[in-house]
Protein backbone atom coordinates (compact mmCIF):
# COMPACT_ATOMS: atom_id res chain seq x y z
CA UNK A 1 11.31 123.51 5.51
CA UNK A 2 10.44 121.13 8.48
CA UNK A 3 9.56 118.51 5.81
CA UNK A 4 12.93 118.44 4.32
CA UNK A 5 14.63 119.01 7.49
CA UNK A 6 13.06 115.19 8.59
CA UNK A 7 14.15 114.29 5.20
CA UNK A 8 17.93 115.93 6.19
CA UNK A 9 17.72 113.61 9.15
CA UNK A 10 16.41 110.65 8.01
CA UNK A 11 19.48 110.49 5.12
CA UNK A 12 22.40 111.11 7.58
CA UNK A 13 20.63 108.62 9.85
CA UNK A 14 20.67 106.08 7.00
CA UNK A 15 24.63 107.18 5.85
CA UNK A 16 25.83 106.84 8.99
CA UNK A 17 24.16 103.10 9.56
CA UNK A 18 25.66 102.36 5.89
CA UNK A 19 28.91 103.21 6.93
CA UNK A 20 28.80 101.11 10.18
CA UNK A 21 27.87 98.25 7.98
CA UNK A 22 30.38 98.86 5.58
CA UNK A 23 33.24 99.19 8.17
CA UNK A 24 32.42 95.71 9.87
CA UNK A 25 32.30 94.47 6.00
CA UNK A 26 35.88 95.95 5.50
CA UNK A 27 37.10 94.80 8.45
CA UNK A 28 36.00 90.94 7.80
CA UNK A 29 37.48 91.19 3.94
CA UNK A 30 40.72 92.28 5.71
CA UNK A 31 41.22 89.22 7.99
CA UNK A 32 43.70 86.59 6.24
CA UNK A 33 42.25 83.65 8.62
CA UNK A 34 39.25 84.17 7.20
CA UNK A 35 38.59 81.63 4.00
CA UNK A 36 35.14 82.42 3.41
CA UNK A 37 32.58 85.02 4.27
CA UNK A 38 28.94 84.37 3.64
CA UNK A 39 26.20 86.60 4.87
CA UNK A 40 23.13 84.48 6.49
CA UNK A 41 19.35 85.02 7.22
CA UNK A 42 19.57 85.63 10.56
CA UNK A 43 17.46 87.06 13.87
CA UNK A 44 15.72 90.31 12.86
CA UNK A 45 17.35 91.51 16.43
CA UNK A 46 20.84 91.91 14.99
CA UNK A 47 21.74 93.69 12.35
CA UNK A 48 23.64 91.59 10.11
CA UNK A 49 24.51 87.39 10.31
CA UNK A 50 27.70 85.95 9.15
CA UNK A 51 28.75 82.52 8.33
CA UNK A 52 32.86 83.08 8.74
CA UNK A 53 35.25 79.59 7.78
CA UNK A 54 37.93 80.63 9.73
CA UNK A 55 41.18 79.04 9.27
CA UNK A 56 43.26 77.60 12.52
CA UNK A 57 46.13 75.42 13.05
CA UNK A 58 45.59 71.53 14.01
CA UNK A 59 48.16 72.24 16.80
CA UNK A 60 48.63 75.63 18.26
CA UNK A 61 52.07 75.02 18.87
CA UNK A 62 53.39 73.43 15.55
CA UNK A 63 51.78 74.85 12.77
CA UNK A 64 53.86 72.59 10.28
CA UNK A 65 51.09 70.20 11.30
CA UNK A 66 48.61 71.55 9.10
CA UNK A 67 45.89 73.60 9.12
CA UNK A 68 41.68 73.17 9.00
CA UNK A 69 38.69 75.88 8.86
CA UNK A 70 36.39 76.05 11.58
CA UNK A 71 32.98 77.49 11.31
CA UNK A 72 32.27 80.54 12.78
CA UNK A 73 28.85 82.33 13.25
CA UNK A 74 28.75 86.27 13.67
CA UNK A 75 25.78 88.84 14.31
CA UNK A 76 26.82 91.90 14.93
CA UNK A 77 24.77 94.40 16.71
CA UNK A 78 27.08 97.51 17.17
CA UNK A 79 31.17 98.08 17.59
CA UNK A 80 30.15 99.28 21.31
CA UNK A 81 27.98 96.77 22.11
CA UNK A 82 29.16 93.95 24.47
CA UNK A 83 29.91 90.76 22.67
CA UNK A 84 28.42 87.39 23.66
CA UNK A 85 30.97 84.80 22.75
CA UNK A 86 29.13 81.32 22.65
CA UNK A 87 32.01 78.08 22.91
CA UNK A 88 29.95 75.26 21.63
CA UNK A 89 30.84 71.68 22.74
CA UNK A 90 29.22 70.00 19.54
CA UNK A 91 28.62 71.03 16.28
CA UNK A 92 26.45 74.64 15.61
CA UNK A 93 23.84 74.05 12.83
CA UNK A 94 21.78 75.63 15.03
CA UNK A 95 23.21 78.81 14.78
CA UNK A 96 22.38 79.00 11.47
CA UNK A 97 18.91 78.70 11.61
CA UNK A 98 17.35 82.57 11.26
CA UNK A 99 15.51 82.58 14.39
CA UNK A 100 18.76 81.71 16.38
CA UNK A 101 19.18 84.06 19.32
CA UNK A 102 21.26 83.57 22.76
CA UNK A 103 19.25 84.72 25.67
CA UNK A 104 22.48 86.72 26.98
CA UNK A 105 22.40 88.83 23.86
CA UNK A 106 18.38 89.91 24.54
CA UNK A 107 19.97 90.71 28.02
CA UNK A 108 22.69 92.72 27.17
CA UNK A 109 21.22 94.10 23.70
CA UNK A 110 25.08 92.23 22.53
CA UNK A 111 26.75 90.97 19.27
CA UNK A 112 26.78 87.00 18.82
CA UNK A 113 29.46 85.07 18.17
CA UNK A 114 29.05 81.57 18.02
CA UNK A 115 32.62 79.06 17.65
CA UNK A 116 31.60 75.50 16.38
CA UNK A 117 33.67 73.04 18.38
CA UNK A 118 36.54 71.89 16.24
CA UNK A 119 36.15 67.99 14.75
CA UNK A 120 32.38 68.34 14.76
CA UNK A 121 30.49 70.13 12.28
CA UNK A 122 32.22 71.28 9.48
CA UNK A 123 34.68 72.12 11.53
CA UNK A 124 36.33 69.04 11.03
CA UNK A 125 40.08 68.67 9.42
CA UNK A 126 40.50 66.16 6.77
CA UNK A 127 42.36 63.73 6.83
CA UNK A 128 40.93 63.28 10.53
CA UNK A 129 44.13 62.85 12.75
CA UNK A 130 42.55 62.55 16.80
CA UNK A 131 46.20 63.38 18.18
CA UNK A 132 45.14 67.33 17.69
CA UNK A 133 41.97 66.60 19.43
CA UNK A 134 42.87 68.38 23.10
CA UNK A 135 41.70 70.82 25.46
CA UNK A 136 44.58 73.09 25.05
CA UNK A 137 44.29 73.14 21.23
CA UNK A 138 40.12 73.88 21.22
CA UNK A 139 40.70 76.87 24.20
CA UNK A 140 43.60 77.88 21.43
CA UNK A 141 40.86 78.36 18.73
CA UNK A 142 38.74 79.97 21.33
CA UNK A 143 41.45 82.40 21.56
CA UNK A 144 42.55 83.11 17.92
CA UNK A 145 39.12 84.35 17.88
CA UNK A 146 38.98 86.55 20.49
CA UNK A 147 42.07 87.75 19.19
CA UNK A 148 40.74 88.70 15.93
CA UNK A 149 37.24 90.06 16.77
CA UNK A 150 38.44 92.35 19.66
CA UNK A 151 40.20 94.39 17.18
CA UNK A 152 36.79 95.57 16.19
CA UNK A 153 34.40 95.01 18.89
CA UNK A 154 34.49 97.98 21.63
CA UNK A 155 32.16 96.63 24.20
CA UNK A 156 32.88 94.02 27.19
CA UNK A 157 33.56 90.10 26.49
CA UNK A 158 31.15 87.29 27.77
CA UNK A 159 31.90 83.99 26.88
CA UNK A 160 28.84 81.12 27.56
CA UNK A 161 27.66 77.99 26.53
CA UNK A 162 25.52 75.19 27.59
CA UNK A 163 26.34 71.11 29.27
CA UNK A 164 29.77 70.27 27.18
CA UNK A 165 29.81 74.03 26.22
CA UNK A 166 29.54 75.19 29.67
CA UNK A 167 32.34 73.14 30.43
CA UNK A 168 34.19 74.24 27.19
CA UNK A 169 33.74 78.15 28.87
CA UNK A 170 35.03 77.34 31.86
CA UNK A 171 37.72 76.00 30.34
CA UNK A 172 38.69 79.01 27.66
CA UNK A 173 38.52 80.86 30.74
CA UNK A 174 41.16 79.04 32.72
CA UNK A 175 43.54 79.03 30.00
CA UNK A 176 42.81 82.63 28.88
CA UNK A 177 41.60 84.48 31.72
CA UNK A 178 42.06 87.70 30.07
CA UNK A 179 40.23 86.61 26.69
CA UNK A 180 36.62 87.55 28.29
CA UNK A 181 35.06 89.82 31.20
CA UNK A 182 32.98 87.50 32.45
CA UNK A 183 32.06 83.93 31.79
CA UNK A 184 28.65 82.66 32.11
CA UNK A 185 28.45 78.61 32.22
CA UNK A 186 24.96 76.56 32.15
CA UNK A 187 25.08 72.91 33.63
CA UNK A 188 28.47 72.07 32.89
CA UNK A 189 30.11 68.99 34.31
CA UNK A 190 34.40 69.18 35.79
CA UNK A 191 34.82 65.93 35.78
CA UNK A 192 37.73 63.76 37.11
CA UNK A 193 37.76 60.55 35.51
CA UNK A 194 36.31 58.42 32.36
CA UNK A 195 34.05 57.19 34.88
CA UNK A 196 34.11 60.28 37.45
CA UNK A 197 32.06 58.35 40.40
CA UNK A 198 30.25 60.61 41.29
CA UNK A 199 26.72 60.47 38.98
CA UNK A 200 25.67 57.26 40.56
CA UNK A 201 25.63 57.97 44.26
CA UNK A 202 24.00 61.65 42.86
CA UNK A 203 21.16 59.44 41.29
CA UNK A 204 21.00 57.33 44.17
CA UNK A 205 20.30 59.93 46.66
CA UNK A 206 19.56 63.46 45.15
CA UNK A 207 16.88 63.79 42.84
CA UNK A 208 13.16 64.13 43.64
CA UNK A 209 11.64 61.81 46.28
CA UNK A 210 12.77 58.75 48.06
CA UNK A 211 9.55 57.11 46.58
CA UNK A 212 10.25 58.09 42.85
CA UNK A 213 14.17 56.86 42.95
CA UNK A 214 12.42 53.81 44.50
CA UNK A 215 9.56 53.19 42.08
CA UNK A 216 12.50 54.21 39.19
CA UNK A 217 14.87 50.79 40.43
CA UNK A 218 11.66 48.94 40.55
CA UNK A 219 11.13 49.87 37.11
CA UNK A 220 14.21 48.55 35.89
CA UNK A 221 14.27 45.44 37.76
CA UNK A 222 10.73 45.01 36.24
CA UNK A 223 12.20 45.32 32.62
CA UNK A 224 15.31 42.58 33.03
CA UNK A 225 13.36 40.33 35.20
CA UNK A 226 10.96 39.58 31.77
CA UNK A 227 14.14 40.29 29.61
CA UNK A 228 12.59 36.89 27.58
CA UNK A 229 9.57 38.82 26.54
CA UNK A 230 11.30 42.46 26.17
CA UNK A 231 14.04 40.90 23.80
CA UNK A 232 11.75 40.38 21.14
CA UNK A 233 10.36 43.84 20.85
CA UNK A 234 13.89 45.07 21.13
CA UNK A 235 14.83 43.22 18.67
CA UNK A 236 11.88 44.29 16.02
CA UNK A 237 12.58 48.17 17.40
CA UNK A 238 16.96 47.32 16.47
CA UNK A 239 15.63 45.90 13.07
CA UNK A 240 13.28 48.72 12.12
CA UNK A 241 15.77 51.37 12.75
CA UNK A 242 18.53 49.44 11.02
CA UNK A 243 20.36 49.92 14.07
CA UNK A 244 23.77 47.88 14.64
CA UNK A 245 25.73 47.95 17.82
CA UNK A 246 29.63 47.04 19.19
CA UNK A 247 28.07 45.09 21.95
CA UNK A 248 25.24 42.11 21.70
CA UNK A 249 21.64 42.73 21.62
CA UNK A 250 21.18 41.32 25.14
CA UNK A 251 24.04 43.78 26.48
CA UNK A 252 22.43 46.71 24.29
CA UNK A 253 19.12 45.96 26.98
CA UNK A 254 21.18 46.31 30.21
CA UNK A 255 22.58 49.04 29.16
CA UNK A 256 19.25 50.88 28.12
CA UNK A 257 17.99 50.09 31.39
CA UNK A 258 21.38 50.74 33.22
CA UNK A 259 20.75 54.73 30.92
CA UNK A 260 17.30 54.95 31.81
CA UNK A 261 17.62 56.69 35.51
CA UNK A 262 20.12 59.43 33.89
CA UNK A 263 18.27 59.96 31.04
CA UNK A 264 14.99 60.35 33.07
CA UNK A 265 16.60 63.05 35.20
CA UNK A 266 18.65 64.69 32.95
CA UNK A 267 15.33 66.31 31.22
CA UNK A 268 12.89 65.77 33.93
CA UNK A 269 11.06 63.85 31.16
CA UNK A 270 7.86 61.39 32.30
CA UNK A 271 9.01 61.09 36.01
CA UNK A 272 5.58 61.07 37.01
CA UNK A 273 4.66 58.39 34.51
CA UNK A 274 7.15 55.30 35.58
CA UNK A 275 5.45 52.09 35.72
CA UNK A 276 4.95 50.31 38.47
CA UNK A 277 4.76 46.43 38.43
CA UNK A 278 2.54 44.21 37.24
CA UNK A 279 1.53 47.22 33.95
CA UNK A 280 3.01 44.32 31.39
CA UNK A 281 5.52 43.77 28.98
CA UNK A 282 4.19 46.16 26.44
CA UNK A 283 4.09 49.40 29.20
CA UNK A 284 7.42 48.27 30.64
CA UNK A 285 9.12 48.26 26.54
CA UNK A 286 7.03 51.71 25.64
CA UNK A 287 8.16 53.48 28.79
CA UNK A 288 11.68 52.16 28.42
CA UNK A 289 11.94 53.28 24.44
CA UNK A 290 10.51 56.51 25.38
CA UNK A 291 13.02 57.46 28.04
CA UNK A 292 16.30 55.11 27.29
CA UNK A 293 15.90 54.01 23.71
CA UNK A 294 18.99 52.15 22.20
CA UNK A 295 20.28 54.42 19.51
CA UNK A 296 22.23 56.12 22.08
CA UNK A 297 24.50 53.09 22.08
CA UNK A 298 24.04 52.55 18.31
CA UNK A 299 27.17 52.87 15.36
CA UNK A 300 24.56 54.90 13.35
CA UNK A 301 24.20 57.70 15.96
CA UNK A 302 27.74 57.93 17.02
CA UNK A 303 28.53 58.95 13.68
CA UNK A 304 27.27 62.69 14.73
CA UNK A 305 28.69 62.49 17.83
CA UNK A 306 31.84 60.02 17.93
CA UNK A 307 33.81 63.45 18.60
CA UNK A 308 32.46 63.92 21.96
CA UNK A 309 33.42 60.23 23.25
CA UNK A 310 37.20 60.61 22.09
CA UNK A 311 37.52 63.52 23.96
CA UNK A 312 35.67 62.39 27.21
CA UNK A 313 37.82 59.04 26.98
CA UNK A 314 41.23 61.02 26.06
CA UNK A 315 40.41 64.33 28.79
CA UNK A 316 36.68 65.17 29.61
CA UNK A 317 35.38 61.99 31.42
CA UNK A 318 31.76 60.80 31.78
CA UNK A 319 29.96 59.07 34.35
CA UNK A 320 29.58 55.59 35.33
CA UNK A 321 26.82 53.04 36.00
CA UNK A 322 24.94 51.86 39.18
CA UNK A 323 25.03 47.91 38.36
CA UNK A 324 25.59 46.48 41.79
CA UNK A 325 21.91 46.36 42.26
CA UNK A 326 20.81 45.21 39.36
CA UNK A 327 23.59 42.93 38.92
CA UNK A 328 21.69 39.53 39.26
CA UNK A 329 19.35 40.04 36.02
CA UNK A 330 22.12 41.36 33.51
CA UNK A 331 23.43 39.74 31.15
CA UNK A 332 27.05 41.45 31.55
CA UNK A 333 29.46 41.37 34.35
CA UNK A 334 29.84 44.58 34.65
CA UNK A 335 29.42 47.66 33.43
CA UNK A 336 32.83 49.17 34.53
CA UNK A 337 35.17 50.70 31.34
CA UNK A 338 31.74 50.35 29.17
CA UNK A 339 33.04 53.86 27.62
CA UNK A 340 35.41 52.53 24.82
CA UNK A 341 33.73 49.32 24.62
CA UNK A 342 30.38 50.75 22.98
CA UNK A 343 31.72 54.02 21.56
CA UNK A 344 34.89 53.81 20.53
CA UNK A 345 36.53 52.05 17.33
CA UNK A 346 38.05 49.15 18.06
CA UNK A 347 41.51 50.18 16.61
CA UNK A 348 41.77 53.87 18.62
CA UNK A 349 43.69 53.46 21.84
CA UNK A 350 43.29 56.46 24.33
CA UNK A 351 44.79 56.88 27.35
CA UNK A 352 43.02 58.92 29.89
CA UNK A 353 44.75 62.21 31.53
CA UNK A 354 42.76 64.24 34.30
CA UNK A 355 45.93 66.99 33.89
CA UNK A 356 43.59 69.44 32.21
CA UNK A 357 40.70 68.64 34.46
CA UNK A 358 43.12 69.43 37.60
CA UNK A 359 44.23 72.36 35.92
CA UNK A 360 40.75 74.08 35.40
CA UNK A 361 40.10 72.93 39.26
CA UNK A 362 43.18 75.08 40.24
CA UNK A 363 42.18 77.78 38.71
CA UNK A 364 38.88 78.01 40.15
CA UNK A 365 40.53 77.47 43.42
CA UNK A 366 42.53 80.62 42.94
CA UNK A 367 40.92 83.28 40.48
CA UNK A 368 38.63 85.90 41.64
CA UNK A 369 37.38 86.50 38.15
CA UNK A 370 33.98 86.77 37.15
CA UNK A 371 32.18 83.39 37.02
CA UNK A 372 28.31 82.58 36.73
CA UNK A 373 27.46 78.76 36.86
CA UNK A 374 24.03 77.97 36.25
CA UNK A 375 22.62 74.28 37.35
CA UNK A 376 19.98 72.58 37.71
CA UNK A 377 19.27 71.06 41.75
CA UNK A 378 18.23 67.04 39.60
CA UNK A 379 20.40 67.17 36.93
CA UNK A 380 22.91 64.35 37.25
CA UNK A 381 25.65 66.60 35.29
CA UNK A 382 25.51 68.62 38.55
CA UNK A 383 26.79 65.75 40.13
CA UNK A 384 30.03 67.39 38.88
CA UNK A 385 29.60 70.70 39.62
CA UNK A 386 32.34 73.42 39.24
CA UNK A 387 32.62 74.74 42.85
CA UNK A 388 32.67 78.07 43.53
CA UNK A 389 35.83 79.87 45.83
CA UNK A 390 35.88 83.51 46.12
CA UNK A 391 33.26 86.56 46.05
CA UNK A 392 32.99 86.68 42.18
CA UNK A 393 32.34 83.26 41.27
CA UNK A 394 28.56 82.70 41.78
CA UNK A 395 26.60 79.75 41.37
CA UNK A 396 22.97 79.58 40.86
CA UNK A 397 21.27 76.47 41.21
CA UNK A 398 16.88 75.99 40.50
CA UNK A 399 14.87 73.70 42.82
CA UNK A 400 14.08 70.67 40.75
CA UNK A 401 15.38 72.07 37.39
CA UNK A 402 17.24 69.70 35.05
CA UNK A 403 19.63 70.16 31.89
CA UNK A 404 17.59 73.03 30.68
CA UNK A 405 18.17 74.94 33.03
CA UNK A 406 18.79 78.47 31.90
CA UNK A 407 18.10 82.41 33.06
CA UNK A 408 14.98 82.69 31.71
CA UNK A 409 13.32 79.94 33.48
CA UNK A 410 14.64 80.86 36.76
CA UNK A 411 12.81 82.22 39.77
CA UNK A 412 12.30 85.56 39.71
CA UNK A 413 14.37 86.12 42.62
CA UNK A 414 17.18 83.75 41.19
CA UNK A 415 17.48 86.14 37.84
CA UNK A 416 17.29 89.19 39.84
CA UNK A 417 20.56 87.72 41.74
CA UNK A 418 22.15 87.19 37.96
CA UNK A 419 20.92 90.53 36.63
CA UNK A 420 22.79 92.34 39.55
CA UNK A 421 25.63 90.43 39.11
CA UNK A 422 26.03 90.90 35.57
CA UNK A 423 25.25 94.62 35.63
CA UNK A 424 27.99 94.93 38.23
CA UNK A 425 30.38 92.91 36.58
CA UNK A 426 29.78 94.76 33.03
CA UNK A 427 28.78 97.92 33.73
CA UNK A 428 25.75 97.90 31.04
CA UNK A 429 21.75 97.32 31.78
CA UNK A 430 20.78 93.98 31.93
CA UNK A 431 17.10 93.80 30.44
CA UNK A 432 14.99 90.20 31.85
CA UNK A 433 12.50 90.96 29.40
């Protein structure tokens, strides 16, 4: 009798975790918006992973405009279970490798939702029209999703991402405040301007020692001062890689060197191993290539990523370039509006507007809503911090960290400070295991 009791148990168990499956599967079948449903290989932690083409309007506001799909990634955990929303700023292949896991959802034992960014991807629309590229149109998608999932999902909202999908939170956030409980943003940059102003006096004076950000000019002096020996090898590295470029060769060196300090910082990356003068040409070129190599600036690699540069020249920004020092050995005059010179087509025209920028800044000026911004203290992206107002926006910054900065590799009393908070905020455990 005890035997077939377990046996009782066991089948109701398994009925009743059918049925749960089968209701999230009926609910997905019964969205219109969605255009195609595919089920994934996905992280053993969740119980099910969905690849969702979701179909949105090109402008929120018109939707005689037309139409595209967006991809949309889905594990589901549980109807109660808190929901971690990720806004990417690029495109989301990643999310559909089976491993793929967001550290929040560990945390908070949450579903994942992942939104590709739309025009990158295969979210992009076709024919590819820029003038639905905006801020308000993206935090619109954002939204439409929400909208759709919450009809199912029980548990609390988070809404995250990381650098341009930090920013891309923050932003869903301002223009939907009620979309998500709380909105957890790593490194992401509020910037003001297509060259914001404020990354090179941040290099200048913040990160590590006044002997490294010394040794680091030296280093680039070093590499234009024997730009007649360097060329060469840059130009067998440009040939190899079949690399071709908006700007001329000797131009496509300045500005490697003029990237190298960001780059170096951004990741933390071989700070320890600049060379000093006098190594040679071949240490000064290796070093360079390692750190600040030119496909950055190239046609070939702004292919994947051309998306990114319309928006930071149309509403975004980006930084500028310290090359008043270095002025002497370069071979251009300046390096001021360098944006749409090297990365965008010739033939698009964009105006910058800082009105969604300012609006975002407003916002955080005035909401008390439930903010976590994660930084870290040498990345030049926090040159451009969000600031932080009232009680429940909190930002956490690590000693020394860079770009990948995230929870997990935060001092233990740092991630104690953001379990609290979130457990607080949510009302649910918050597991740092």
């Amino acid at each position: 009798m005890k035997k077939l009791h377990i046996i009782f148990i066991f089948l109701l168990i398994s009925v009743n975790t059918f049925a749960q499956l089968s209701q999230f599967d009926e609910f997905l079948n019964a969205q219109s918006q969605f255009k195609e449903i595919k089920v994934i290989p996905g992280n053993d932690f969740f119980t099910k992973t969905y690849q969702i083409m979701v179909r949105q309007p090109l402008d929120h506001n018109d939707t005689t405009k037309g139409f595209f799909l967006q991809r949309v990634f889905v594990a589901d955990k549980g109807k109660t279970n808190p929901v971690v929303l990720g806004t990417e700023g690029y495109g989301a292949n990643y999310a559909a490798m089976p491993r793929y896991i967001n550290e929040l959802c560990t945390m908070l034992n949450a579903n994942q939702i992942t939104v590709e960014h739309r025009y990158f991807g295969n979210s992009c629309p076709s024919p590819l029209n820029w003038d639905y590229l905006t801020v308000k149109n993206a935090n619109a998608d954002h939204h439409a999703v929400v909208q759709i999932f919450e009809k199912y999902y029980a548990g609390k909202w988070v809404n995250t991402g990381i650098s341009k999908g930090g920013q891309t939170a923050v932003y869903h956030r301002a223009f939907y405040p009620d979309d998500v409980d709380v909105t957890v943003a790593y490194v992401g940059p509020l910037n003001f301007g297509v060259e914001d102003g404020r990354h090179e006096p941040f290099i200048r004076n913040v990160p590590g020692t006044p002997e490294q950000r010394k040794m680091i000019q030296n280093f680039q002096l070093e590499v234009l001062k024997n730009r007649d020996q360097i060329m060469p090898k840059l130009e067998r590295f440009i040939a190899e890689k079949k690399f071709t470029f908006r700007i001329p060769h000797d131009a496509v060196l300045d500005y490697c060197v003029l990237e190298y300090p960001f780059a170096l910082w951004q990741w933390g990356r071989l700070t320890d191993r600049v060379p000093t003068t006098g190594v040679g040409v071949d240490s000064l070129f290796n070093h360079l290539i390692a750190v600040s190599d030119p496909s950055y600036f190239s046609i070939e690699d702004q292919e994947n990523i051309k998306t990114f540069f319309v928006q930071a020249a149309r509403e975004l920004g980006y930084y500028g370039y310290d090359w008043k020092p270095l002025k002497k050995h370069l071979s251009i005059k300046n390096a001021e509006k360098y944006l749409p010179e090297i990365f965008l087509p010739s033939d698009l025209k964009i105006k910058y507007s800082k009105k969604s920028s300012k609006e975002v800044s407003k916002f955080m000026k005035k909401t008390d809503e439930p903010i976590l911004l994660i930084y870290g203290q040498w990345d030049p992206w926090s040159a451009t911090a969000f600031d932080v107002y009232r009680p429940n926006q909190v930002k956490v910054v690590k000693a020394g960290g860079n770009h990948s900065t995230r929870i997990k590799n935060l001092p233990a009393e740092q991630q104690q400070l953001v379990k609290e908070k979130l457990e607080t905020w949510l009302g649910v455990p918050v597991s740092l295991n």
